[in-house]
C-alpha atoms as a PDB file:
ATOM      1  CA  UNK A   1       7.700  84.720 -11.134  1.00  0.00           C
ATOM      2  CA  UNK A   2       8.854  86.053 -14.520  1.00  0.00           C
ATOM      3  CA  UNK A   3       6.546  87.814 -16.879  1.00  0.00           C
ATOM      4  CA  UNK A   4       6.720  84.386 -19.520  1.00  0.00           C
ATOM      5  CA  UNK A   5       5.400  82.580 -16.369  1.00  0.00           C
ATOM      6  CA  UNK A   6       2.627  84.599 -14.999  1.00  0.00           C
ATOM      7  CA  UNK A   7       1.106  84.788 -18.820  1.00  0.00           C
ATOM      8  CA  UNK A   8       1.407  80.839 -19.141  1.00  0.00           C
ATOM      9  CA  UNK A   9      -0.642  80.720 -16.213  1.00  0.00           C
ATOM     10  CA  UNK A  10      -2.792  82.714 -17.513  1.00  0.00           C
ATOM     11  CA  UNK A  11      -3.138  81.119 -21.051  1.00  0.00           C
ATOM     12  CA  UNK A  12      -3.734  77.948 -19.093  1.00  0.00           C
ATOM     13  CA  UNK A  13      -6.313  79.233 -16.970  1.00  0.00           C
ATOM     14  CA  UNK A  14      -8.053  79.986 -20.055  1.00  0.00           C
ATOM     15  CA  UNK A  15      -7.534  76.754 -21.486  1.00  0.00           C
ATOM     16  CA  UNK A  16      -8.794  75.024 -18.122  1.00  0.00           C
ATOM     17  CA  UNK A  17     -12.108  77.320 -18.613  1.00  0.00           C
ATOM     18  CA  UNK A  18     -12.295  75.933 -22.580  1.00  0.00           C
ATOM     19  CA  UNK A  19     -11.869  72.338 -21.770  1.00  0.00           C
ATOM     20  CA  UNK A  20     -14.959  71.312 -20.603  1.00  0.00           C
ATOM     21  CA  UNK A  21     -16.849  72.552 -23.878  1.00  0.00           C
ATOM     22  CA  UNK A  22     -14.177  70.442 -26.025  1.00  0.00           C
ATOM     23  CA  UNK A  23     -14.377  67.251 -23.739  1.00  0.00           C
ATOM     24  CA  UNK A  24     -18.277  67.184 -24.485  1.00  0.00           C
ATOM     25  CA  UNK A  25     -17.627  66.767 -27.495  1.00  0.00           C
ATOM     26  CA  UNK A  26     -15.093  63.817 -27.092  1.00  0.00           C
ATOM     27  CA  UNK A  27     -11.848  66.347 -27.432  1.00  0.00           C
ATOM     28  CA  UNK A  28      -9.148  67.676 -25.108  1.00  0.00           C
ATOM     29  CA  UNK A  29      -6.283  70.747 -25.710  1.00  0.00           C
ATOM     30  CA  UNK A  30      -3.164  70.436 -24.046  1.00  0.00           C
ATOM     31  CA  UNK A  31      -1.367  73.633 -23.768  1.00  0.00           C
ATOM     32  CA  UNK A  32       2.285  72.826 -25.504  1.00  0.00           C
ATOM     33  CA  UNK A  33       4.460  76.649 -25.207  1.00  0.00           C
ATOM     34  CA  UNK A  34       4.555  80.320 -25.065  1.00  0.00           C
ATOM     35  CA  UNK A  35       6.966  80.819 -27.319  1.00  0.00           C
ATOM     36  CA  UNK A  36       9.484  84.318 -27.842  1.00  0.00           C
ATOM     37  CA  UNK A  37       7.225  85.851 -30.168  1.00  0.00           C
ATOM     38  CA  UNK A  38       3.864  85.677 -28.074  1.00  0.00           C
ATOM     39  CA  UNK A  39       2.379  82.733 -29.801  1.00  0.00           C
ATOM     40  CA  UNK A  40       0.617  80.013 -27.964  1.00  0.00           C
ATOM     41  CA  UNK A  41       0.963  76.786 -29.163  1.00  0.00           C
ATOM     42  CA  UNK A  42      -1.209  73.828 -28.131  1.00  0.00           C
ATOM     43  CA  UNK A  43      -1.873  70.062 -29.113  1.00  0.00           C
ATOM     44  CA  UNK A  44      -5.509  69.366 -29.848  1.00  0.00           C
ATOM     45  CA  UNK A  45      -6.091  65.843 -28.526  1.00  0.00           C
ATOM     46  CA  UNK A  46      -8.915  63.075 -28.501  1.00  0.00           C
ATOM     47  CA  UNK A  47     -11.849  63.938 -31.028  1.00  0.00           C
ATOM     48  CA  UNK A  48     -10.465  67.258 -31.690  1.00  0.00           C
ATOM     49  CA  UNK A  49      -7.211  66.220 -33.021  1.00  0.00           C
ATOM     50  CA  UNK A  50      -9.443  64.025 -35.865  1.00  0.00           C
ATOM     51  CA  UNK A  51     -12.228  66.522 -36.621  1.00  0.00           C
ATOM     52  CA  UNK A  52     -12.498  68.565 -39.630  1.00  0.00           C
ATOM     53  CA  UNK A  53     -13.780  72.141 -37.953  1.00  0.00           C
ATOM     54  CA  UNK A  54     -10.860  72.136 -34.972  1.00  0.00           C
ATOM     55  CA  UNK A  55      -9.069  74.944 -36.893  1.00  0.00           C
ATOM     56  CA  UNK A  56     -12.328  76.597 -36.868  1.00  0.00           C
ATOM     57  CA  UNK A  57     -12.712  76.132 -32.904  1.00  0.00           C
ATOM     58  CA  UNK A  58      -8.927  76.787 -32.528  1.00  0.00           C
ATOM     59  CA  UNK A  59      -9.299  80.278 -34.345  1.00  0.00           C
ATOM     60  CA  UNK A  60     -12.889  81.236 -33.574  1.00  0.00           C
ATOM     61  CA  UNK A  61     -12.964  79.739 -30.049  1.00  0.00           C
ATOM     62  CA  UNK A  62      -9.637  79.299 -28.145  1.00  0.00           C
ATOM     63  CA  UNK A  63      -7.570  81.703 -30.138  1.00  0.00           C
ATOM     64  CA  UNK A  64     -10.454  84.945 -29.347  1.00  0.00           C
ATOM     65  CA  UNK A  65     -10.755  84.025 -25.747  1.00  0.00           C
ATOM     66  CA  UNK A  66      -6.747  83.454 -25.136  1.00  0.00           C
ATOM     67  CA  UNK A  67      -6.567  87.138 -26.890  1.00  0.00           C
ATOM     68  CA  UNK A  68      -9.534  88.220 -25.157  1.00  0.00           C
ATOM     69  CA  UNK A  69      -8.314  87.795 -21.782  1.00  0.00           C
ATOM     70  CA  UNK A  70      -4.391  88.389 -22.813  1.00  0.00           C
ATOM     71  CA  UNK A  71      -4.097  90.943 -25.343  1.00  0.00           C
ATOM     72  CA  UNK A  72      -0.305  90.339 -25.275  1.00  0.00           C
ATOM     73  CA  UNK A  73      -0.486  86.780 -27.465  1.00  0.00           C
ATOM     74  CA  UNK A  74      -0.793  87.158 -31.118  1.00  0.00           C
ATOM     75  CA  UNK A  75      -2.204  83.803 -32.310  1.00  0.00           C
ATOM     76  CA  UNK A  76      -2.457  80.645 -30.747  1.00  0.00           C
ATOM     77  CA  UNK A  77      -1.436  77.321 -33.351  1.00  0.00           C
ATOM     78  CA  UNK A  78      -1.912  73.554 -32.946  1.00  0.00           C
ATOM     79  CA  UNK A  79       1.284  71.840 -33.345  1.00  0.00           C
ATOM     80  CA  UNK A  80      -0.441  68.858 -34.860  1.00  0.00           C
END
C-alpha cells in the first residue's frame, strides 16, 4: 500500500467516525481526494451542502479532527 493510500484510509476512517453527527442533522460528507499538497478535499452533501454554518463545521469540526488524528494534512476544503 503506498503512503497516499494508507493516509486516505485514514482520512476516511475519520470521516466514517464524523458522519453520524452530520446525518443527525440531515447532512452527509463524502470524502472527494488527497491531493499532492496534503489537502483533503470533500463534498458536503444533503443538509450540509445548503446550511449556512457548514464552513464552520468543516473548519472547527472535520478539519481539527482530520489534523488531529493525521498531523500530515494541512486543511481539508469542500469542493462545493
Amino acid at each position: 500500500m503506498s503512503k497516499n493510500a494508507a493516509l486516505i484510509k485514514k482520512v476516511e476512517n475519520v470521516i466514517d467516525q464524523i458522519r453520524p453527527y452530520l446525518e443527525a442533522d440531515g447532512g452527509n460528507i463524502r470524502f472527494v481526494e488527497l491531493t499532492d499538497d496534503m489537502v483533503v478535499n470533500v463534498e458536503l452533501l444533503g443538509a450540509c451542502g445548503s446550511c449556512p454554518m457548514s464552513q464552520m463545521t468543516l473548519k472547527a469540526g472535520v478539519e481539527q479532527a482530520v489534523k488531529k488524528a493525521i498531523p500530515e494534512i494541512k486543511s481539508v476544503e469542500s469542493i462545493n
